[in-house]
C-alpha atoms as a PDB file:
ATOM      1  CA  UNK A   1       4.545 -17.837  10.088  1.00  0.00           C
ATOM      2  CA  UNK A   2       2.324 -15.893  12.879  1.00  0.00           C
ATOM      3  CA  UNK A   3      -0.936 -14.342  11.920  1.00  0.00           C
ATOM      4  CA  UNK A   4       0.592 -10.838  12.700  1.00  0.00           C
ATOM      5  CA  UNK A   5      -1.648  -7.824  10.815  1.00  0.00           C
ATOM      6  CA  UNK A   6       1.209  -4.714  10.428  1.00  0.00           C
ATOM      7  CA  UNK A   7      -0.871  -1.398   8.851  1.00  0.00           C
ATOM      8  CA  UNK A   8       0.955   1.416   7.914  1.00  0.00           C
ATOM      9  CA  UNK A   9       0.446   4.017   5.360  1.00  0.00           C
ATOM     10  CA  UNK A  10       4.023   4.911   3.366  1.00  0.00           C
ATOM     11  CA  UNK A  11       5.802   5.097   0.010  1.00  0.00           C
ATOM     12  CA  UNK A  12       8.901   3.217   1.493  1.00  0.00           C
ATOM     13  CA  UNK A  13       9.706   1.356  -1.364  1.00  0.00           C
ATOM     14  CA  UNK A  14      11.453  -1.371   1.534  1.00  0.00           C
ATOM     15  CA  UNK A  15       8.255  -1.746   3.268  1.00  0.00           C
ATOM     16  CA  UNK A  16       6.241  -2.127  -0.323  1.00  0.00           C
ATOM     17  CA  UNK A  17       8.414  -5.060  -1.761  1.00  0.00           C
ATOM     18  CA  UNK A  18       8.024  -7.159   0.984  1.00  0.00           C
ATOM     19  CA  UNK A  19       4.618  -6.647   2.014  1.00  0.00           C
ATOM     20  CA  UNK A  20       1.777  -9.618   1.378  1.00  0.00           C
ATOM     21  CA  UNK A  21      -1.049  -6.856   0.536  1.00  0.00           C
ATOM     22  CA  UNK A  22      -0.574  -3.672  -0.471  1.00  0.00           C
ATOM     23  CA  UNK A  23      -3.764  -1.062  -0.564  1.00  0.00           C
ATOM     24  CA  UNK A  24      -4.449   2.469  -2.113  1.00  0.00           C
ATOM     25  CA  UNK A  25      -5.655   5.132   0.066  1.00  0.00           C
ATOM     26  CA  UNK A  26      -7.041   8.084  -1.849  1.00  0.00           C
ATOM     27  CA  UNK A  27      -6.647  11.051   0.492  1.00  0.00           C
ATOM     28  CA  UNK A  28      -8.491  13.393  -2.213  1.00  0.00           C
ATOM     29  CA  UNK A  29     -12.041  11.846  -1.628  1.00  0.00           C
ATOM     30  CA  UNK A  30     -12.554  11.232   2.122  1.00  0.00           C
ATOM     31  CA  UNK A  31     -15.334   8.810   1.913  1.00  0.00           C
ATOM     32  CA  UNK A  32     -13.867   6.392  -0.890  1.00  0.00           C
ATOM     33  CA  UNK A  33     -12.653   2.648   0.797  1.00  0.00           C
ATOM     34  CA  UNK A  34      -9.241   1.947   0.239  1.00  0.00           C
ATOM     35  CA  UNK A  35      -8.667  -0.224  -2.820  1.00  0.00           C
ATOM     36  CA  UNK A  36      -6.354  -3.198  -3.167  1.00  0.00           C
ATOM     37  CA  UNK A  37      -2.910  -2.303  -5.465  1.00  0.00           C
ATOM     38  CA  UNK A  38      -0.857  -4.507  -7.415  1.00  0.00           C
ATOM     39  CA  UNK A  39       2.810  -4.232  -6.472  1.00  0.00           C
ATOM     40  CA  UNK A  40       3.725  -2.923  -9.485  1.00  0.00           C
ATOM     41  CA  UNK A  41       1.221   0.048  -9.391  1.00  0.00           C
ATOM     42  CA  UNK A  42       2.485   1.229  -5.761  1.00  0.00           C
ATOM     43  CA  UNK A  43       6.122   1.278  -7.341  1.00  0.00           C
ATOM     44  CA  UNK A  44       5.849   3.062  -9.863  1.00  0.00           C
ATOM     45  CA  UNK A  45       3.633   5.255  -7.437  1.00  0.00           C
ATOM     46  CA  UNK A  46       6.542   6.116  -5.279  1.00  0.00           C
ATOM     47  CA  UNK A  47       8.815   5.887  -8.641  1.00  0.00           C
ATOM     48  CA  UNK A  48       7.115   9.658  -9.456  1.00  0.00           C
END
């Protein structure tokens, strides 16, 4: 395994299932941090 970072910001459900760490990124409130997401949340995100 490398120590490879990959940051992207998508609703690819093929990127999502695989991914190690997922984060939210509100795009409504500009100076809120991004928040870490359960898997499950970001697909039912890109479900709607």
């Amino acid at each position: 395994m490398t120590n490879t970072q990959y940051i992207t910001t998508t609703f690819r459900p093929e990127l999502v299932t695989v991914a190690d760490k997922l984060h939210g990124v509100n795009t409504q409130k500009r100076d809120e941090p991004c928040q870490c997401c359960l898997q499950e949340r970001c697909t039912r995100i890109y479900r709607a």
